[in-house]
PDB file of N, CA and C in Angstrom:
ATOM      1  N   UNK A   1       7.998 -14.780  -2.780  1.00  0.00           N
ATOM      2  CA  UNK A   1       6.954 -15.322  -1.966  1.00  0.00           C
ATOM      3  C   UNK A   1       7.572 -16.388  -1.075  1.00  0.00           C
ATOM      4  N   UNK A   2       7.074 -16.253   0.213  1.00  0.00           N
ATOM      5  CA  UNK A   2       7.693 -17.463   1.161  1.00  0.00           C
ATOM      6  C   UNK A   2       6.545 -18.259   2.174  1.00  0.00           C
ATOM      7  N   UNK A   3       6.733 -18.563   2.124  1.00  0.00           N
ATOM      8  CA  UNK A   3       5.723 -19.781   2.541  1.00  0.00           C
ATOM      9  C   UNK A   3       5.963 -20.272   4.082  1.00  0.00           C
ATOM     10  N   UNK A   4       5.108 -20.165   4.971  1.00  0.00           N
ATOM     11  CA  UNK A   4       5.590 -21.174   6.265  1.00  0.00           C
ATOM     12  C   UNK A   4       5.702 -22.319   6.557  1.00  0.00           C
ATOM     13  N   UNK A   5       7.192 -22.553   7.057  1.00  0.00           N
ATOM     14  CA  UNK A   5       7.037 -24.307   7.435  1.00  0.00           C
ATOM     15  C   UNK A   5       6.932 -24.495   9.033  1.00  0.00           C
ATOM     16  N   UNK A   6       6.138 -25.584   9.059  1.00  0.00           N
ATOM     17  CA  UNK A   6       5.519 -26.217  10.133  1.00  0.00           C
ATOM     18  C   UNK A   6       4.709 -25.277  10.749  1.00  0.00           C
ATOM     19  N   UNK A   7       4.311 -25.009  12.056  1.00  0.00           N
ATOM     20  CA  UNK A   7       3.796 -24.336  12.668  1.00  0.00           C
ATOM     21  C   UNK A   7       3.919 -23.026  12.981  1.00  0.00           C
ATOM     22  N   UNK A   8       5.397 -22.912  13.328  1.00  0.00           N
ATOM     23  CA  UNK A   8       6.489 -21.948  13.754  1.00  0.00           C
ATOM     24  C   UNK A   8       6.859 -20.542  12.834  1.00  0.00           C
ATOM     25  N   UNK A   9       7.385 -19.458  13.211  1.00  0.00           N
ATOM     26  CA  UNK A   9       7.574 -18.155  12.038  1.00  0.00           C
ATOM     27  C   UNK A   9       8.528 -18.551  11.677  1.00  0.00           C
ATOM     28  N   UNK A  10       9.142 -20.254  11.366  1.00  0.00           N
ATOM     29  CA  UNK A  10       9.468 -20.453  10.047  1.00  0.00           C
ATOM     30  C   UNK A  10       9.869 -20.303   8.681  1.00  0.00           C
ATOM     31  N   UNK A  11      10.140 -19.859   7.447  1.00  0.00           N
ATOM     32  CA  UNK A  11       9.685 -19.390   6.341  1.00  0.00           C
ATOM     33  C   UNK A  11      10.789 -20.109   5.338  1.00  0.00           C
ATOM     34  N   UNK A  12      10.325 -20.572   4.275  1.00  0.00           N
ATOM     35  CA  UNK A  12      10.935 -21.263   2.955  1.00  0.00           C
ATOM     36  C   UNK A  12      10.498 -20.547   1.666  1.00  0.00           C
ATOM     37  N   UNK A  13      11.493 -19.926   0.722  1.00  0.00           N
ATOM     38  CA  UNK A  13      10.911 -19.784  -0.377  1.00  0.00           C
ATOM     39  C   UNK A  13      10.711 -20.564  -1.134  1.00  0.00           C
ATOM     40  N   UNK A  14       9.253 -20.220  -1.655  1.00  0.00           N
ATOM     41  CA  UNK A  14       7.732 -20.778  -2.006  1.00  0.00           C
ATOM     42  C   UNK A  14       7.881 -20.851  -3.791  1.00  0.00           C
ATOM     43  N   UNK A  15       7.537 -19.597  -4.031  1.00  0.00           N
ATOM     44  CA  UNK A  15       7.478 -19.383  -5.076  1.00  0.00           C
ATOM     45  C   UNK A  15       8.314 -17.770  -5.459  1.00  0.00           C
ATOM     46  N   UNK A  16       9.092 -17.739  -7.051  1.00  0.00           N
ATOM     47  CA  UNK A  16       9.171 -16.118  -7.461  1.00  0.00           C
ATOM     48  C   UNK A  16       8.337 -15.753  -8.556  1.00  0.00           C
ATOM     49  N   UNK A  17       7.445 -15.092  -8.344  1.00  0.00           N
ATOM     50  CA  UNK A  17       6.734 -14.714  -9.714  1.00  0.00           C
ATOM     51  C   UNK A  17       7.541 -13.739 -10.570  1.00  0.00           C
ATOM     52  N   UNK A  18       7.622 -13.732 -11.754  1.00  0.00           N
ATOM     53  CA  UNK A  18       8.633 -13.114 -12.612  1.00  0.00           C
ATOM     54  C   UNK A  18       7.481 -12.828 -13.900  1.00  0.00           C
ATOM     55  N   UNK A  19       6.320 -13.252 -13.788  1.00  0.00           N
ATOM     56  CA  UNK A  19       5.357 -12.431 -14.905  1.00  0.00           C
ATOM     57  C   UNK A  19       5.103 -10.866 -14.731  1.00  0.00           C
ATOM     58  N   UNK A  20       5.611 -10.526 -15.500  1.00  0.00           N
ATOM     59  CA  UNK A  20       5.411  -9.008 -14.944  1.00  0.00           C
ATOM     60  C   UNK A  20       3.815  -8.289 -14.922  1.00  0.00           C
ATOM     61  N   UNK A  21       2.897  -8.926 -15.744  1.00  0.00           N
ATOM     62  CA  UNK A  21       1.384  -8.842 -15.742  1.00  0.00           C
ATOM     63  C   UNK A  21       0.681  -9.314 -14.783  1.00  0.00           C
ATOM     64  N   UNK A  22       1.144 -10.779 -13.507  1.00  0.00           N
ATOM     65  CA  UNK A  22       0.724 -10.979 -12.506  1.00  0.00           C
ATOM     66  C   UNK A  22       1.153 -10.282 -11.417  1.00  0.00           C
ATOM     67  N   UNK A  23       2.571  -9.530 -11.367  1.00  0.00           N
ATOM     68  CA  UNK A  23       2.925  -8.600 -10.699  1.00  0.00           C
ATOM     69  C   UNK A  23       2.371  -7.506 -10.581  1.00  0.00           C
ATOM     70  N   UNK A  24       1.917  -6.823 -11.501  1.00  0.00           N
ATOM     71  CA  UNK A  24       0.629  -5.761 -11.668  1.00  0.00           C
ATOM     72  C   UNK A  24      -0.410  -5.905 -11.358  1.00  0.00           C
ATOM     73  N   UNK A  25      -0.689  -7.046 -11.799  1.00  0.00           N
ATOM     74  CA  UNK A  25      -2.021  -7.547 -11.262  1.00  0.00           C
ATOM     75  C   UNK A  25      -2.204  -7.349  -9.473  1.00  0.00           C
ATOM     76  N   UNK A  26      -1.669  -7.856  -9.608  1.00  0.00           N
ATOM     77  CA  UNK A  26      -1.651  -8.518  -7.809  1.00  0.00           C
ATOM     78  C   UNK A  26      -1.373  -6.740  -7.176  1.00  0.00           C
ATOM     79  N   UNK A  27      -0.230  -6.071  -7.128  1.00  0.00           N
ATOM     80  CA  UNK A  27      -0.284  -4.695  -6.953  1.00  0.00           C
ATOM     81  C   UNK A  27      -1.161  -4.007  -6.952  1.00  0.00           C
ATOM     82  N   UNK A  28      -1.902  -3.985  -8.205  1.00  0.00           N
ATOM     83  CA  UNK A  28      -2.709  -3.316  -8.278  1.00  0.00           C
ATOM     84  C   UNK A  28      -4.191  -3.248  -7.574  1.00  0.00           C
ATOM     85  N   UNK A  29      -4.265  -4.691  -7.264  1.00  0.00           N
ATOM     86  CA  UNK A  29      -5.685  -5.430  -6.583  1.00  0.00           C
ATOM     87  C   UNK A  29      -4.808  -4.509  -5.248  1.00  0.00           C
ATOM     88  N   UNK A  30      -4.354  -4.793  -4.787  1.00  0.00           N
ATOM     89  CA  UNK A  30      -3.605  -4.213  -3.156  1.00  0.00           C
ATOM     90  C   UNK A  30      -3.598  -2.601  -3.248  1.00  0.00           C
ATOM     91  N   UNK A  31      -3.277  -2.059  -3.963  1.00  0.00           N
ATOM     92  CA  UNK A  31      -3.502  -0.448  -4.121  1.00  0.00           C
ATOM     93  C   UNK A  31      -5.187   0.082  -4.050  1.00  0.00           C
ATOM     94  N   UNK A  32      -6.020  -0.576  -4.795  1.00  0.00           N
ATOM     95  CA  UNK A  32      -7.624  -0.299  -4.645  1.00  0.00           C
ATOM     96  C   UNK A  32      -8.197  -0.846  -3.609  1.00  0.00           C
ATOM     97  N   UNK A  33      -7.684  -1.541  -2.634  1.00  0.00           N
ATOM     98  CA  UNK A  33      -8.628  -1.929  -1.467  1.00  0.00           C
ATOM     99  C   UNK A  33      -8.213  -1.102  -0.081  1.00  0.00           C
ATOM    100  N   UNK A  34      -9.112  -0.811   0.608  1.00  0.00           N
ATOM    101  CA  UNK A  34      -9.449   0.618   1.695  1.00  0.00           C
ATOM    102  C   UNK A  34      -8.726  -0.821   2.838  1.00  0.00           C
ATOM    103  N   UNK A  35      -7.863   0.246   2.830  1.00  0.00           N
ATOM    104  CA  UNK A  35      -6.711  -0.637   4.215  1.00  0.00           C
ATOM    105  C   UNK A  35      -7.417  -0.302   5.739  1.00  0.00           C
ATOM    106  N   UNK A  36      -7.680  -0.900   6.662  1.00  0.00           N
ATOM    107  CA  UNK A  36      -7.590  -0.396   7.724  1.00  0.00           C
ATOM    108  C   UNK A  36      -6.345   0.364   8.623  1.00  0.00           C
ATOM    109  N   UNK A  37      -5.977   0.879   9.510  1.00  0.00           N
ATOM    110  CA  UNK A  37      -5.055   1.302  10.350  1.00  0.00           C
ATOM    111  C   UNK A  37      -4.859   0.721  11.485  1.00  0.00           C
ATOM    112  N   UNK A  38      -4.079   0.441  11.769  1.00  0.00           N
ATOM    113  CA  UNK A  38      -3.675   0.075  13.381  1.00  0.00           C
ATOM    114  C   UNK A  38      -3.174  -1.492  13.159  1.00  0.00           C
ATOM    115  N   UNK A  39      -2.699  -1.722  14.493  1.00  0.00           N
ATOM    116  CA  UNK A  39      -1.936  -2.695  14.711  1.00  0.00           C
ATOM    117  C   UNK A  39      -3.169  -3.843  15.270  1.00  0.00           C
ATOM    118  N   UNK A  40      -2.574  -5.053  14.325  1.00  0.00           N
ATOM    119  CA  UNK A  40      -3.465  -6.248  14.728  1.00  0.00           C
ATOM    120  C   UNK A  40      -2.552  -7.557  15.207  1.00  0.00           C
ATOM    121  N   UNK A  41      -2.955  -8.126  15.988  1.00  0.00           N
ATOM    122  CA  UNK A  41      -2.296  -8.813  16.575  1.00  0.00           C
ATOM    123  C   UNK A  41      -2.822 -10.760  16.205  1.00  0.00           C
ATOM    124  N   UNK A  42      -2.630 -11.322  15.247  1.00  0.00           N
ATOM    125  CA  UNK A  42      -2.662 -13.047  15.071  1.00  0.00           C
ATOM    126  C   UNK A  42      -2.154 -13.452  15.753  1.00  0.00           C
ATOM    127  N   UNK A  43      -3.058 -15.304  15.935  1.00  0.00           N
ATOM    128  CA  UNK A  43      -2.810 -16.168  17.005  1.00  0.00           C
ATOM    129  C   UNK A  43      -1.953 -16.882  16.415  1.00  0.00           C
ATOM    130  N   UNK A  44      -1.399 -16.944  15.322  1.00  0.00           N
ATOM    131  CA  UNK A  44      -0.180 -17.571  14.662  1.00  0.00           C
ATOM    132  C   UNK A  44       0.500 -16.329  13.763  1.00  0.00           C
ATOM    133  N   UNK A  45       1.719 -17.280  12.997  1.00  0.00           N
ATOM    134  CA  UNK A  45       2.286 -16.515  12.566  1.00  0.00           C
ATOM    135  C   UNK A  45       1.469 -16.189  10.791  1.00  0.00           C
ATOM    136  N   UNK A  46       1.882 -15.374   9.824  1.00  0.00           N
ATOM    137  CA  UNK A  46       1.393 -15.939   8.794  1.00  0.00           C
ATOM    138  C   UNK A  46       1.912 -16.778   7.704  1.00  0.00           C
ATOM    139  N   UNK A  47       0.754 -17.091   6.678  1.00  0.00           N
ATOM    140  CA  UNK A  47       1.079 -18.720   6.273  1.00  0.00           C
ATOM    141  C   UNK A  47       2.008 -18.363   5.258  1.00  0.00           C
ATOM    142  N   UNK A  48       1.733 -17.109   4.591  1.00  0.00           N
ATOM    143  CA  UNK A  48       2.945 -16.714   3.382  1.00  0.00           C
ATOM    144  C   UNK A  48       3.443 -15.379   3.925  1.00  0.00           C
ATOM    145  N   UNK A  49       4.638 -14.798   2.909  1.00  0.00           N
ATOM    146  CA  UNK A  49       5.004 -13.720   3.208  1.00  0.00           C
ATOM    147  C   UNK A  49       5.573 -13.272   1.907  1.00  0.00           C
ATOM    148  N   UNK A  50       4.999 -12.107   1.619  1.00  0.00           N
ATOM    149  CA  UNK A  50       5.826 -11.614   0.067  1.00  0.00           C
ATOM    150  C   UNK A  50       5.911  -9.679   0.039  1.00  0.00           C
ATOM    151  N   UNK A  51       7.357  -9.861  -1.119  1.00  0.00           N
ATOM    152  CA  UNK A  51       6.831  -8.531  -1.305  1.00  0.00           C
ATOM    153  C   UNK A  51       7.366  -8.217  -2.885  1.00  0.00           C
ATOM    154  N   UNK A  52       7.042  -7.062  -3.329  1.00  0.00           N
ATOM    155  CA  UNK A  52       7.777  -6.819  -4.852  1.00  0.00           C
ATOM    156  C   UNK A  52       8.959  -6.415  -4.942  1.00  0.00           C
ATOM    157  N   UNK A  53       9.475  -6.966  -6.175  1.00  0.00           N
ATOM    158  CA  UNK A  53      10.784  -6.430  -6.049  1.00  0.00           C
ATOM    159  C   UNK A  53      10.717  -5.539  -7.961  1.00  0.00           C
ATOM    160  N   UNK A  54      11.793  -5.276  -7.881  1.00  0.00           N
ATOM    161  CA  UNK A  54      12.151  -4.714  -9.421  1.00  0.00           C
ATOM    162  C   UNK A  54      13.563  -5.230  -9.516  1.00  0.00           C
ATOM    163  N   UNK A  55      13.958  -5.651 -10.381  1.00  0.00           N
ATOM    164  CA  UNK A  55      15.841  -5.748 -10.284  1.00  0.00           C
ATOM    165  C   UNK A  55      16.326  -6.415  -9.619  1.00  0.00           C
ATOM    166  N   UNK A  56      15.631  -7.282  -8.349  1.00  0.00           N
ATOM    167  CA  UNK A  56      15.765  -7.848  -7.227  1.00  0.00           C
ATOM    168  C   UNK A  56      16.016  -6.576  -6.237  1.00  0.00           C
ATOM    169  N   UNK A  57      15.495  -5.505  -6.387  1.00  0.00           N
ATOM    170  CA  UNK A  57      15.655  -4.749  -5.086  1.00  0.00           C
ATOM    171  C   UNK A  57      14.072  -4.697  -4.770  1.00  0.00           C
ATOM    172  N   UNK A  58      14.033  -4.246  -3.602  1.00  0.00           N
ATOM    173  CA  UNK A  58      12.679  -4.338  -2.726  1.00  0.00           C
ATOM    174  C   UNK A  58      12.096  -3.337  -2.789  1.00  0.00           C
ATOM    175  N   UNK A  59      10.666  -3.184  -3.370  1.00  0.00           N
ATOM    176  CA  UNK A  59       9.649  -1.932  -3.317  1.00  0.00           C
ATOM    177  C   UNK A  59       8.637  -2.043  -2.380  1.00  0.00           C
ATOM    178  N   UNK A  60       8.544  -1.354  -1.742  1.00  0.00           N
ATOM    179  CA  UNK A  60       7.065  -1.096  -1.663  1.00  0.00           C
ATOM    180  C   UNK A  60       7.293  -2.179  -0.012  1.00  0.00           C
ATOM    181  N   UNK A  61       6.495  -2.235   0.441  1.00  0.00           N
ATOM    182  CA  UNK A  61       6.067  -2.860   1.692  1.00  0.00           C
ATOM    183  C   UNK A  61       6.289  -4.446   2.184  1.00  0.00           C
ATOM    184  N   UNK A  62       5.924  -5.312   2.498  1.00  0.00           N
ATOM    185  CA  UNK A  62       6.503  -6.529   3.043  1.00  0.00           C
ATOM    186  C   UNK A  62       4.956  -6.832   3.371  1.00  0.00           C
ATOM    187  N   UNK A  63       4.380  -8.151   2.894  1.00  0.00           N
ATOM    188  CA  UNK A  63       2.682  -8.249   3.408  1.00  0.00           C
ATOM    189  C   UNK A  63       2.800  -9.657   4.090  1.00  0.00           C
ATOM    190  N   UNK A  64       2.086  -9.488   5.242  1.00  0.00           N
ATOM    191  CA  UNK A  64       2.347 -11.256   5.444  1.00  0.00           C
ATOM    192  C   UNK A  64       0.557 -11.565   5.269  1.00  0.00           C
ATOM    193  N   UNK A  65       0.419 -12.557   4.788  1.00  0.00           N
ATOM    194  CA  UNK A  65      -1.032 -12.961   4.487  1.00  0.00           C
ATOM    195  C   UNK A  65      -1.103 -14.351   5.388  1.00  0.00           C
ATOM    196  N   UNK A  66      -2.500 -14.292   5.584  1.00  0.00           N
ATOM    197  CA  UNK A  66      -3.229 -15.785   6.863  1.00  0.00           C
ATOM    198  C   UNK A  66      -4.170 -16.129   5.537  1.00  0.00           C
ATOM    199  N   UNK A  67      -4.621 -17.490   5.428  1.00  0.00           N
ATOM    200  CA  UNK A  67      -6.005 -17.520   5.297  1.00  0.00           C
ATOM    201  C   UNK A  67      -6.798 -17.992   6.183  1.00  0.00           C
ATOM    202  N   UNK A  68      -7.665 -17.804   5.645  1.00  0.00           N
ATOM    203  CA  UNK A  68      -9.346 -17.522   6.959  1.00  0.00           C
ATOM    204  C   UNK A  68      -9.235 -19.346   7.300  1.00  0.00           C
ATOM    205  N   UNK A  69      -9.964 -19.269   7.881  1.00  0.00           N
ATOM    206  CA  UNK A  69     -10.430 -21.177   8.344  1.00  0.00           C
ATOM    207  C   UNK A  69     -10.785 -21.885   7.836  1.00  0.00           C
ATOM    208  N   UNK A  70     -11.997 -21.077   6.971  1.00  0.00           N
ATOM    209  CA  UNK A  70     -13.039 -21.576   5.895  1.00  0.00           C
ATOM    210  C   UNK A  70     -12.244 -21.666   4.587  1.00  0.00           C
ATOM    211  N   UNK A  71     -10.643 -21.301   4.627  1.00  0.00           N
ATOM    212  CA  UNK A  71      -9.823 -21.181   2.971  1.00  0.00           C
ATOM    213  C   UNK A  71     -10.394 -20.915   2.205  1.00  0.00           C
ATOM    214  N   UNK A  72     -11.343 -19.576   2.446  1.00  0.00           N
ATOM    215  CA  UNK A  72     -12.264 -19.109   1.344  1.00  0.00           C
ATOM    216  C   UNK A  72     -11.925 -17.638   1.496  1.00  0.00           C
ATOM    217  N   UNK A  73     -10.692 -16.880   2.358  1.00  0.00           N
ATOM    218  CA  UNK A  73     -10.733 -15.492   2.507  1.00  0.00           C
ATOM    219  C   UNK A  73      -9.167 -15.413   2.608  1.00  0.00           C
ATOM    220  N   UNK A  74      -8.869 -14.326   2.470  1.00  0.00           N
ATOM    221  CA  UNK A  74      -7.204 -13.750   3.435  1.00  0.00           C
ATOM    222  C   UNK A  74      -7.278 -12.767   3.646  1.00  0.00           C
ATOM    223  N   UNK A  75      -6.357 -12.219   5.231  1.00  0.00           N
ATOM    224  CA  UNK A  75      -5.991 -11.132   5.508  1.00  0.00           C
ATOM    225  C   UNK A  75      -4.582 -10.928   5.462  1.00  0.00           C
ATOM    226  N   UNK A  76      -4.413  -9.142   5.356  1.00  0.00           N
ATOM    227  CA  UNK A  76      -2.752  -8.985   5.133  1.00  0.00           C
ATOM    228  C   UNK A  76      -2.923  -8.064   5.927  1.00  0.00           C
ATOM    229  N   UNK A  77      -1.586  -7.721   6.505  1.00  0.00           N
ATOM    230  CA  UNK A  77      -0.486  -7.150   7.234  1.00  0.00           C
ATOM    231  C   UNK A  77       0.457  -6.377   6.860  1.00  0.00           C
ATOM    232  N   UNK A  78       0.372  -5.127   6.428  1.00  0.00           N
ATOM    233  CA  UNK A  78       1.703  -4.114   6.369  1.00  0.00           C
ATOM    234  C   UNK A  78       1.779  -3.892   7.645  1.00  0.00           C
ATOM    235  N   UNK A  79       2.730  -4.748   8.319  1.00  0.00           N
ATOM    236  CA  UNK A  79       3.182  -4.613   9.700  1.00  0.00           C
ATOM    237  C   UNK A  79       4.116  -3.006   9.580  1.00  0.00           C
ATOM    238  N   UNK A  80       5.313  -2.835   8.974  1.00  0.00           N
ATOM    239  CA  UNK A  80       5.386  -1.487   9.386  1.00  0.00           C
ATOM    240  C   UNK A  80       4.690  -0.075   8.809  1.00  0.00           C
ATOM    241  N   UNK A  81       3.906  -0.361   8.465  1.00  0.00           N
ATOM    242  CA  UNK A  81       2.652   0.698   8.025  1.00  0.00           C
ATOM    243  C   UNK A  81       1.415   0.364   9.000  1.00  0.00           C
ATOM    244  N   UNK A  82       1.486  -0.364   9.642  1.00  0.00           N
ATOM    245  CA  UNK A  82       0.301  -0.811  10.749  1.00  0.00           C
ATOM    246  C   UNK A  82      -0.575  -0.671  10.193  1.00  0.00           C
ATOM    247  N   UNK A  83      -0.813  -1.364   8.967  1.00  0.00           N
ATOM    248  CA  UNK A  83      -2.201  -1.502   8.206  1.00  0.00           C
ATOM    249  C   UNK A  83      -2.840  -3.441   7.945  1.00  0.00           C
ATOM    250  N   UNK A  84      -3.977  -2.964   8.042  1.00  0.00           N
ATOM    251  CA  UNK A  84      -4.271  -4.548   7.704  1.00  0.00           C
ATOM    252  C   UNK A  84      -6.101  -4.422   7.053  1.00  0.00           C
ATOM    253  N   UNK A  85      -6.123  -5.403   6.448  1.00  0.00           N
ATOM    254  CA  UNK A  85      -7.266  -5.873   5.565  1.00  0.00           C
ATOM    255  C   UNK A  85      -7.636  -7.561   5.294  1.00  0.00           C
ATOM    256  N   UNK A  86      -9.269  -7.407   5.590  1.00  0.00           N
ATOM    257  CA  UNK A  86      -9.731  -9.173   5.505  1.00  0.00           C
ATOM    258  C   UNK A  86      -9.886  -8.609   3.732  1.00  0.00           C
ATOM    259  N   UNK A  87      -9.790  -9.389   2.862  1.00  0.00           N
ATOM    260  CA  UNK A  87     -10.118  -9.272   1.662  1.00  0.00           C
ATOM    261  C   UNK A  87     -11.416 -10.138   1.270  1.00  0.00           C
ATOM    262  N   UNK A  88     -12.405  -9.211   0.291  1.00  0.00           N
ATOM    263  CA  UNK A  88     -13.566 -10.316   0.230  1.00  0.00           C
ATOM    264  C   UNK A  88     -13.065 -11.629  -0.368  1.00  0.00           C
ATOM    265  N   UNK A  89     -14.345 -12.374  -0.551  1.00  0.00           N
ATOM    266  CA  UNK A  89     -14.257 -13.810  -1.345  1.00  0.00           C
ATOM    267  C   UNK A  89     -13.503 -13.535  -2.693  1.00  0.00           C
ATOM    268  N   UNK A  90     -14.183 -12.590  -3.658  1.00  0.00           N
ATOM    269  CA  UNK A  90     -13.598 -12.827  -4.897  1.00  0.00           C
ATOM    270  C   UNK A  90     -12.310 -11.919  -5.116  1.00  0.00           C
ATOM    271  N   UNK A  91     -11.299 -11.282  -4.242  1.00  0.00           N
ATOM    272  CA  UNK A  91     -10.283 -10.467  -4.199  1.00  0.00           C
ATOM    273  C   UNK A  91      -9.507 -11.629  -3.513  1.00  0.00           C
ATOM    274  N   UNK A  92     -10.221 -12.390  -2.319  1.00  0.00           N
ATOM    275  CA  UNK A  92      -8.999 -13.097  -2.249  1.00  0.00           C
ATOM    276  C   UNK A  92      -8.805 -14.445  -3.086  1.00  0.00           C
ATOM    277  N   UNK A  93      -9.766 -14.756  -3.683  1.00  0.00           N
ATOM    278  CA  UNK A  93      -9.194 -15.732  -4.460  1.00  0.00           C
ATOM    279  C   UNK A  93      -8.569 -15.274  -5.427  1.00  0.00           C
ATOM    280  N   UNK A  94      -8.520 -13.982  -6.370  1.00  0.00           N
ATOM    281  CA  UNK A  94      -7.535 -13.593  -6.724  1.00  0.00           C
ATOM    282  C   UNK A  94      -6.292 -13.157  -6.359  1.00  0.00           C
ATOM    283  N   UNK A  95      -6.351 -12.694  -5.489  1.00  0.00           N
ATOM    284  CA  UNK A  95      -4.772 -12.089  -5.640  1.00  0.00           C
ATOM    285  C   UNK A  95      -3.545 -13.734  -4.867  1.00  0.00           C
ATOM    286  N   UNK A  96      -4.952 -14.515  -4.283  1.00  0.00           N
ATOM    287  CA  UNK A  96      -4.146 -16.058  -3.617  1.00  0.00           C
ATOM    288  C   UNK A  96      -3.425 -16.680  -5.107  1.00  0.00           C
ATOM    289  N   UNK A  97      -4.117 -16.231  -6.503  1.00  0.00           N
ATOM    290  CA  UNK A  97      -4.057 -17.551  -7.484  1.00  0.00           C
ATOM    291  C   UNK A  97      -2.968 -16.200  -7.879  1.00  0.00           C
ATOM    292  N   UNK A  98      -3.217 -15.064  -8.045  1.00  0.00           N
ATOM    293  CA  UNK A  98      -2.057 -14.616  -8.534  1.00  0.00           C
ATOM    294  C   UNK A  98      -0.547 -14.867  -7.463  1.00  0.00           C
ATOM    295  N   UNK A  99      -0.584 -14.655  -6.557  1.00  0.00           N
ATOM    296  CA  UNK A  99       0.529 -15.398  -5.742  1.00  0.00           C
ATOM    297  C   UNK A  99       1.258 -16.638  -5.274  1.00  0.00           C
ATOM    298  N   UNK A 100       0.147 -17.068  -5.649  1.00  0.00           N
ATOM    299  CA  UNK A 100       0.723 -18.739  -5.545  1.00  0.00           C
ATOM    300  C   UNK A 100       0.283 -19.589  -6.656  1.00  0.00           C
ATOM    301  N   UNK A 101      -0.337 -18.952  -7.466  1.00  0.00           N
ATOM    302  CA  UNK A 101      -0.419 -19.580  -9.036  1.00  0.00           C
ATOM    303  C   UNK A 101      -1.189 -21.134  -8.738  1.00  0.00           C
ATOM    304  N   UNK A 102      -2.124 -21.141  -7.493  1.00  0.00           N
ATOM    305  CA  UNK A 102      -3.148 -21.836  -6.767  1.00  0.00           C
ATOM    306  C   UNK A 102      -4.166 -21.669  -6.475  1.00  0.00           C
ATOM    307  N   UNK A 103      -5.241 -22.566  -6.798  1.00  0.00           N
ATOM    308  CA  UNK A 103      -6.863 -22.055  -6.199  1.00  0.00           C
ATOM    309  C   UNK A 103      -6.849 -21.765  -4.278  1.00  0.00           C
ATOM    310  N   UNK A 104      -7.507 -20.609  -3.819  1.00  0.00           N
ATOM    311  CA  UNK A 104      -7.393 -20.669  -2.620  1.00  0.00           C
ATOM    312  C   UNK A 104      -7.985 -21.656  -1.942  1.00  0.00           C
ATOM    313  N   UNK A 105      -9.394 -22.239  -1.897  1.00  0.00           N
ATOM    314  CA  UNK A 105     -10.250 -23.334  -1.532  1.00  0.00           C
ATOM    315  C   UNK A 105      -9.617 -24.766  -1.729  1.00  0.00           C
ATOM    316  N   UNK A 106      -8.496 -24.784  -2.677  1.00  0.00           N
ATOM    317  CA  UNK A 106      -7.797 -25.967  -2.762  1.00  0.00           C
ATOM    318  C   UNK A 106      -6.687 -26.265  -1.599  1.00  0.00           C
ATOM    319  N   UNK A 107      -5.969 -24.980  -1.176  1.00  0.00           N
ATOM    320  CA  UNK A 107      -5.032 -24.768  -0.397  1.00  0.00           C
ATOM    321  C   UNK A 107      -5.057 -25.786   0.631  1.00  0.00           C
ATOM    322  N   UNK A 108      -3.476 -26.013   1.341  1.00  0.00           N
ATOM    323  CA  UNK A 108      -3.388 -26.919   2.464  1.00  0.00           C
ATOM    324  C   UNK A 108      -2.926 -26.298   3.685  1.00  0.00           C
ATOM    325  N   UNK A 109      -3.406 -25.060   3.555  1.00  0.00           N
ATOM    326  CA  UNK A 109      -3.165 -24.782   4.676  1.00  0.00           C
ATOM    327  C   UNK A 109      -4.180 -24.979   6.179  1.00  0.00           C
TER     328      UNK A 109
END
């Protein structure tokens, strides 16, 4: 997980989750939600960026996540799958606390 610094596409690693039950977790919440298609275009960059690994090799896709204004929502980005999704209230406060092991509404972003 990487995190943005300052304003800019930036990026610092944030956090590594290494629970393998929040790793599922979180996967799995992302596999059951109806992705949209196409390319979307943000007025910034996004605030985190993660993806899974196994072994330290890389599976599966690259997501960059925003949260909403209200820090009560997030959307993600499979930029090269040109897919994207707003996630409701109670999906994104999960999969935010499974990723950053943080309440989303608390967030400073």
């Amino acid at each position: 997980m990487q995190k943005r610094v300052g304003e800019e596409d930036q990026y610092e690693l944030f956090k590594e989750i290494t629970d393998n039950d929040v790793v599922k977790k979180a996967a799995e919440l992302l596999e059951d939600v109806r992705w949209k298609n196409g390319v979307v275009l943000m007025t910034q960059p996004p605030h985190y960026k993660f993806q899974f690994e196994d072994d330290n090799q890389s599976i599966g896709s690259n997501y960059d996540l925003w949260i909403s204004p209200n820090k009560d929502q997030v959307e993600l980005v499979i930029e090269e799958q040109e897919k994207y999704i707003q996630l409701n209230k109670n999906q994104s406060a999960e999969l935010f606390e499974f990723v950053t092991e943080s309440q989303l509404i608390n967030s400073n972003e």
